[in-house]
PDB file of N, CA and C in Angstrom:
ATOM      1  N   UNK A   1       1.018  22.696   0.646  1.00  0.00           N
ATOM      2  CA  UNK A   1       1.639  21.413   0.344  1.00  0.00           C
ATOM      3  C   UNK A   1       1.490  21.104  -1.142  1.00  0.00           C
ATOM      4  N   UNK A   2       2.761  20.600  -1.687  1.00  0.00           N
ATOM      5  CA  UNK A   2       2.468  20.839  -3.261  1.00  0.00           C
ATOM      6  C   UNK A   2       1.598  18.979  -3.319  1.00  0.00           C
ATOM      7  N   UNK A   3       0.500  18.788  -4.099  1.00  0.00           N
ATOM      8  CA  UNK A   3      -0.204  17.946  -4.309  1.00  0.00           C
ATOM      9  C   UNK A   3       0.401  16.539  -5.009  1.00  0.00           C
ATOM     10  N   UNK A   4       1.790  16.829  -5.457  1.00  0.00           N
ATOM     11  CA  UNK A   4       2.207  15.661  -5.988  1.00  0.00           C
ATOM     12  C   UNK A   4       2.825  14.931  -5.197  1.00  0.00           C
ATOM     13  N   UNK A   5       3.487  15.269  -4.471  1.00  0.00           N
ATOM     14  CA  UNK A   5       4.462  14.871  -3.275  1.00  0.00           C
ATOM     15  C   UNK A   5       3.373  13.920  -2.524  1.00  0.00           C
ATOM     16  N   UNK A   6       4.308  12.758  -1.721  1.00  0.00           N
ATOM     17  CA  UNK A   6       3.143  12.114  -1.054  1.00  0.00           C
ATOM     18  C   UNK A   6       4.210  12.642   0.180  1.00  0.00           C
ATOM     19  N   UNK A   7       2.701  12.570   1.340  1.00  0.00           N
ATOM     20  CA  UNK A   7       3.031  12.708   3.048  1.00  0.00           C
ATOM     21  C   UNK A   7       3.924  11.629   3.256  1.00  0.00           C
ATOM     22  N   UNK A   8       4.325  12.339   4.760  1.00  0.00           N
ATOM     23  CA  UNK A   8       5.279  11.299   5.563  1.00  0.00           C
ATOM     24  C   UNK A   8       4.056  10.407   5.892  1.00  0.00           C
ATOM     25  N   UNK A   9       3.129   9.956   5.903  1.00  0.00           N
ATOM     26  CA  UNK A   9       2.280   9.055   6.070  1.00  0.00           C
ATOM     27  C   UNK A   9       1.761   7.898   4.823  1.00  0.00           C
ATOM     28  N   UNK A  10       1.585   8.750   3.819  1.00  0.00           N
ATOM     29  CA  UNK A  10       1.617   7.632   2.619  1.00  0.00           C
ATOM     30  C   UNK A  10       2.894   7.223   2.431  1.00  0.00           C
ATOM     31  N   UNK A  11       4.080   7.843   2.329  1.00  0.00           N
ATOM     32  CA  UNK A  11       5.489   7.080   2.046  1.00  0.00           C
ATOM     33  C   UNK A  11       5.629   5.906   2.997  1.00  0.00           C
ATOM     34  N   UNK A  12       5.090   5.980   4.261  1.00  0.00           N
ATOM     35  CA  UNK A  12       5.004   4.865   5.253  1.00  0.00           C
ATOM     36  C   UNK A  12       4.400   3.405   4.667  1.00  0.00           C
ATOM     37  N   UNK A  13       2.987   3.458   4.018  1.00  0.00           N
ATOM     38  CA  UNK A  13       2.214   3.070   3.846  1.00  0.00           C
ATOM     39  C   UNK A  13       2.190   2.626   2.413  1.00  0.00           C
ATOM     40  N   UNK A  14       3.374   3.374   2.117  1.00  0.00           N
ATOM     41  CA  UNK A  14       3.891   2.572   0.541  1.00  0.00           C
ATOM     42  C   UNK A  14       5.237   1.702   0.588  1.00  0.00           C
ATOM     43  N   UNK A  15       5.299   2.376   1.845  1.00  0.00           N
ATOM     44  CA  UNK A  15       6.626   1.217   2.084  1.00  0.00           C
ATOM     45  C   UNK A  15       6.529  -0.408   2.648  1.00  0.00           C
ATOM     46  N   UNK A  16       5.159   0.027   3.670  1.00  0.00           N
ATOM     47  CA  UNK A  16       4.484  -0.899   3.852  1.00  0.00           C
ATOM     48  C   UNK A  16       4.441  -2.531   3.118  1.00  0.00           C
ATOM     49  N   UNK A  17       3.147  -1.418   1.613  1.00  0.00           N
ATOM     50  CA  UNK A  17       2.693  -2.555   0.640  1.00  0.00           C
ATOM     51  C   UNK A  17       4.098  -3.097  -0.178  1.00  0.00           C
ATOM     52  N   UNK A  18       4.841  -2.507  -0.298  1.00  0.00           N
ATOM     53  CA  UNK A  18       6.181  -2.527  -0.800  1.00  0.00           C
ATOM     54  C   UNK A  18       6.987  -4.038  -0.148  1.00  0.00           C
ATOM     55  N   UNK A  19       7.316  -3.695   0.757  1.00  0.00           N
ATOM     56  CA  UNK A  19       7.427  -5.257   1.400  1.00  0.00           C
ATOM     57  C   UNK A  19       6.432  -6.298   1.610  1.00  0.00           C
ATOM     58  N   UNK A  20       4.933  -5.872   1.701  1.00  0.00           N
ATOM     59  CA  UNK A  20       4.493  -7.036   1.159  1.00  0.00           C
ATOM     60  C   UNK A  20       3.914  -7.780  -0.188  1.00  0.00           C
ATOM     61  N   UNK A  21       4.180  -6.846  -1.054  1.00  0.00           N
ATOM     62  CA  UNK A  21       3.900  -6.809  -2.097  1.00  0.00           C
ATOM     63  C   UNK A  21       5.337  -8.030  -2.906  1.00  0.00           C
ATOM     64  N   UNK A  22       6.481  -7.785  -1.707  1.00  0.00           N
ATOM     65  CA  UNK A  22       7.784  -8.730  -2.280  1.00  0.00           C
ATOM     66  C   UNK A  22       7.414 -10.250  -2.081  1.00  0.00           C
ATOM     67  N   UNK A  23       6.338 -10.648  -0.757  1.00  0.00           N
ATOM     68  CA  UNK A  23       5.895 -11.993  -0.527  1.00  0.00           C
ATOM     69  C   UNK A  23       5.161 -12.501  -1.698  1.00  0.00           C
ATOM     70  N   UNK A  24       4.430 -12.082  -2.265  1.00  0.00           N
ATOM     71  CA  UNK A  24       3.638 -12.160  -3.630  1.00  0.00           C
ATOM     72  C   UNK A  24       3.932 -13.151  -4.469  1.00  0.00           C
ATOM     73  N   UNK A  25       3.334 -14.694  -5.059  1.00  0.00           N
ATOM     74  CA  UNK A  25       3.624 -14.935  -6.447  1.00  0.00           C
ATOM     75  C   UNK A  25       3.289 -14.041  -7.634  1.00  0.00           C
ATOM     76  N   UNK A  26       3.104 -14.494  -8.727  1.00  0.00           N
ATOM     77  CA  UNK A  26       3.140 -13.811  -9.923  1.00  0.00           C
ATOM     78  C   UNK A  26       1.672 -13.744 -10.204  1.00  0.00           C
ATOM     79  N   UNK A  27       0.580 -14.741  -9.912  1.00  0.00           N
ATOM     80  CA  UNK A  27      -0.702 -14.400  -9.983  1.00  0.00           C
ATOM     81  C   UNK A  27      -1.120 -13.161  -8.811  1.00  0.00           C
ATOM     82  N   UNK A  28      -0.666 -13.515  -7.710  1.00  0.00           N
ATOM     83  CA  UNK A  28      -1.473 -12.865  -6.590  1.00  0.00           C
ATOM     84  C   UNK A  28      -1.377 -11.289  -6.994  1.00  0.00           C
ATOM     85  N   UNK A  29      -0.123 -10.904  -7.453  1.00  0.00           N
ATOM     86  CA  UNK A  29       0.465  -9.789  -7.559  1.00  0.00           C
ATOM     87  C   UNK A  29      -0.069  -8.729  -8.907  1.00  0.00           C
ATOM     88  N   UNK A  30      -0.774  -9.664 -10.008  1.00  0.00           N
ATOM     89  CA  UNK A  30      -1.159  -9.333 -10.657  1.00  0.00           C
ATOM     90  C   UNK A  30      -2.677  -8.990 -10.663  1.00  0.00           C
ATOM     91  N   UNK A  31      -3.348  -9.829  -9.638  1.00  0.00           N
ATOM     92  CA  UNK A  31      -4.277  -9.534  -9.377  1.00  0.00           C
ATOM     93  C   UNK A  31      -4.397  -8.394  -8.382  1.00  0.00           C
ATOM     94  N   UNK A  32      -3.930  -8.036  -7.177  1.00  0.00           N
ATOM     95  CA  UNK A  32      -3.592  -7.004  -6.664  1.00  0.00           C
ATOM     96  C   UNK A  32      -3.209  -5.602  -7.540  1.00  0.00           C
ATOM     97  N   UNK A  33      -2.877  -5.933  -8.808  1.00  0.00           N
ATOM     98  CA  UNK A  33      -2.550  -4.735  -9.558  1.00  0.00           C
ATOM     99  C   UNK A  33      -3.525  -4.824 -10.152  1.00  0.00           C
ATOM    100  N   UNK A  34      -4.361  -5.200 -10.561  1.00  0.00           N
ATOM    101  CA  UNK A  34      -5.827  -5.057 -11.157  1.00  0.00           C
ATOM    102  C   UNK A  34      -6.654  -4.270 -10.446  1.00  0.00           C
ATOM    103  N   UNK A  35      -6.569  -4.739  -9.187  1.00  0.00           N
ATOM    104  CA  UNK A  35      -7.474  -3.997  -8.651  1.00  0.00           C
ATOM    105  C   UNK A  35      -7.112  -2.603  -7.972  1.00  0.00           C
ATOM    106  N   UNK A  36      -5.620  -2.261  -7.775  1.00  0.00           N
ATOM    107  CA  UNK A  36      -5.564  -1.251  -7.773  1.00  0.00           C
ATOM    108  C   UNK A  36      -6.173  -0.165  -8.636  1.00  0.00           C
ATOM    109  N   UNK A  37      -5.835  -0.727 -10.587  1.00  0.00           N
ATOM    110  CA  UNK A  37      -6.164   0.137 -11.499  1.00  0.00           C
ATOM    111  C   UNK A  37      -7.850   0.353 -11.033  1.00  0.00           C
ATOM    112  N   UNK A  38      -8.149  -1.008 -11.162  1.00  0.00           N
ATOM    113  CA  UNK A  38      -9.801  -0.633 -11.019  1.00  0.00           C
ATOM    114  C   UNK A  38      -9.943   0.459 -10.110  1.00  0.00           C
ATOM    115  N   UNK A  39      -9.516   0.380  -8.411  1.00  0.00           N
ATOM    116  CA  UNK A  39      -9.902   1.331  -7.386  1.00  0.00           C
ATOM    117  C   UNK A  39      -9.446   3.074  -7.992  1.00  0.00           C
ATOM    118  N   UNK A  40      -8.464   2.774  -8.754  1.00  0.00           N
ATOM    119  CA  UNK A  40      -8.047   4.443  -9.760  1.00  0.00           C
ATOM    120  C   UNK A  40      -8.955   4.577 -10.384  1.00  0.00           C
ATOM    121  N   UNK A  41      -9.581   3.996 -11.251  1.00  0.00           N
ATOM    122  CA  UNK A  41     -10.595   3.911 -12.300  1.00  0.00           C
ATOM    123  C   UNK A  41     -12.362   4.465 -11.247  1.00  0.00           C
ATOM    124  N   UNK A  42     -11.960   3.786 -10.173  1.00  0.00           N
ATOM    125  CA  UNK A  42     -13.385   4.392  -9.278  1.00  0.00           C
ATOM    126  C   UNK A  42     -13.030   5.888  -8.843  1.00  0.00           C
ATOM    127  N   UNK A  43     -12.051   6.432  -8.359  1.00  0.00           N
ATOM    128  CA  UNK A  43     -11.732   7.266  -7.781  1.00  0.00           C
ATOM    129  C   UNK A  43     -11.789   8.546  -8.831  1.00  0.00           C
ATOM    130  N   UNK A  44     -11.923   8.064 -10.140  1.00  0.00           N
ATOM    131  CA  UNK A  44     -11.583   8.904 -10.924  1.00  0.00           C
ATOM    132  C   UNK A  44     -13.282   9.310 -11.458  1.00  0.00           C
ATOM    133  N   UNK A  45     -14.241   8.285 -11.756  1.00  0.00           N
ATOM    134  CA  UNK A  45     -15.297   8.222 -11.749  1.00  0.00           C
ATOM    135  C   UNK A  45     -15.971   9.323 -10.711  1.00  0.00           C
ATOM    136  N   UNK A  46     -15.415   8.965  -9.440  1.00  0.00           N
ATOM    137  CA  UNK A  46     -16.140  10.039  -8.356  1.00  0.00           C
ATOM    138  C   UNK A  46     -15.891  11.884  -8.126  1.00  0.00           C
ATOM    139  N   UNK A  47     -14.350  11.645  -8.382  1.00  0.00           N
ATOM    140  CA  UNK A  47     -13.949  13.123  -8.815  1.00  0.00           C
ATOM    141  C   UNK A  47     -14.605  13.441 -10.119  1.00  0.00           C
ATOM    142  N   UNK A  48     -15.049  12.814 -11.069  1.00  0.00           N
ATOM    143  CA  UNK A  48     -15.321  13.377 -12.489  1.00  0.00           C
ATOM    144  C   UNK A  48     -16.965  13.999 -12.149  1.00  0.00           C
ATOM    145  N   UNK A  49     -17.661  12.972 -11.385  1.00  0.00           N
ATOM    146  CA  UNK A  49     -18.812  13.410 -10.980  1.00  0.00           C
ATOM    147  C   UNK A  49     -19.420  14.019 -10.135  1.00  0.00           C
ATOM    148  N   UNK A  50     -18.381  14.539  -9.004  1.00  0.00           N
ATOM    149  CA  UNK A  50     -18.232  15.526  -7.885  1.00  0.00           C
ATOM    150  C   UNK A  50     -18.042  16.891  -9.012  1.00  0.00           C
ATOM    151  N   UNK A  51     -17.069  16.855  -9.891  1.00  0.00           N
ATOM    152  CA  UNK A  51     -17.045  18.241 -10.941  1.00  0.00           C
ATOM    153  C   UNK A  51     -18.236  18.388 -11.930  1.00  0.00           C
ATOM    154  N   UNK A  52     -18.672  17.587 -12.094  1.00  0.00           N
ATOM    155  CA  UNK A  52     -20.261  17.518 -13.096  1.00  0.00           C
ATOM    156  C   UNK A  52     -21.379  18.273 -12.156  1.00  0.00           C
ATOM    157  N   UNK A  53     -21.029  17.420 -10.704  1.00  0.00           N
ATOM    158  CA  UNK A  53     -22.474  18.329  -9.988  1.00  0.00           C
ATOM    159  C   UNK A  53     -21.921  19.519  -9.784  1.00  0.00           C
ATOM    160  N   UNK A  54     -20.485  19.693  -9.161  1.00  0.00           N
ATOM    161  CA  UNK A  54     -20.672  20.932  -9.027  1.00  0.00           C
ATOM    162  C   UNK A  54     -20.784  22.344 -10.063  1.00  0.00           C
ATOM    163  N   UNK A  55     -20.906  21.903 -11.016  1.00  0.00           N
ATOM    164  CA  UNK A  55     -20.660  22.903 -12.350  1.00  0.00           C
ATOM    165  C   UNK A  55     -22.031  22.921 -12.626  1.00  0.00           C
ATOM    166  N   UNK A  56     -22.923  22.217 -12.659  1.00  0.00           N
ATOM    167  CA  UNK A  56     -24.311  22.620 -12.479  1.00  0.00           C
ATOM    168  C   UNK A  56     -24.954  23.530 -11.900  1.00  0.00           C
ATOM    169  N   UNK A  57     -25.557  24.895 -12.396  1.00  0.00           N
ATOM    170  CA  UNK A  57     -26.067  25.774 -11.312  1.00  0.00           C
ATOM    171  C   UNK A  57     -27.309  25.676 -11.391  1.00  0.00           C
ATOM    172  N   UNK A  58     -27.968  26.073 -10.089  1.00  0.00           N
ATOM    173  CA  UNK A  58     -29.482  25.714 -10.227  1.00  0.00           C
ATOM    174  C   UNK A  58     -30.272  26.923 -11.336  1.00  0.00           C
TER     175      UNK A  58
END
């Protein structure tokens, strides 16, 4: 499966937030996008440090 492509399960699930993401004022929505970046910003933290330990040999 090529890694960029999203599943028939995330396209669901983006279609999802997608419509509710249209109920949204202009604060709520912005805050919701904050914290997406942040949750990228964690995710990226954990992969960076999953490759740190594993490149460590005893």
């Amino acid at each position: 499966m090529n890694s960029t492509k999203l599943t028939l399960e995330q396209q669901f699930k983006l279609k999802i937030l997608e419509i509710h993401i249209q109920n949204l004022n202009q604060q709520q929505a912005q805050k919701l996008l904050l914290k997406f970046v942040q949750l990228g910003m964690m995710k990226d933290n954990i992969i960076s440090n999953y490759i740190q330990t594993q490149s460590i040999e005893p």
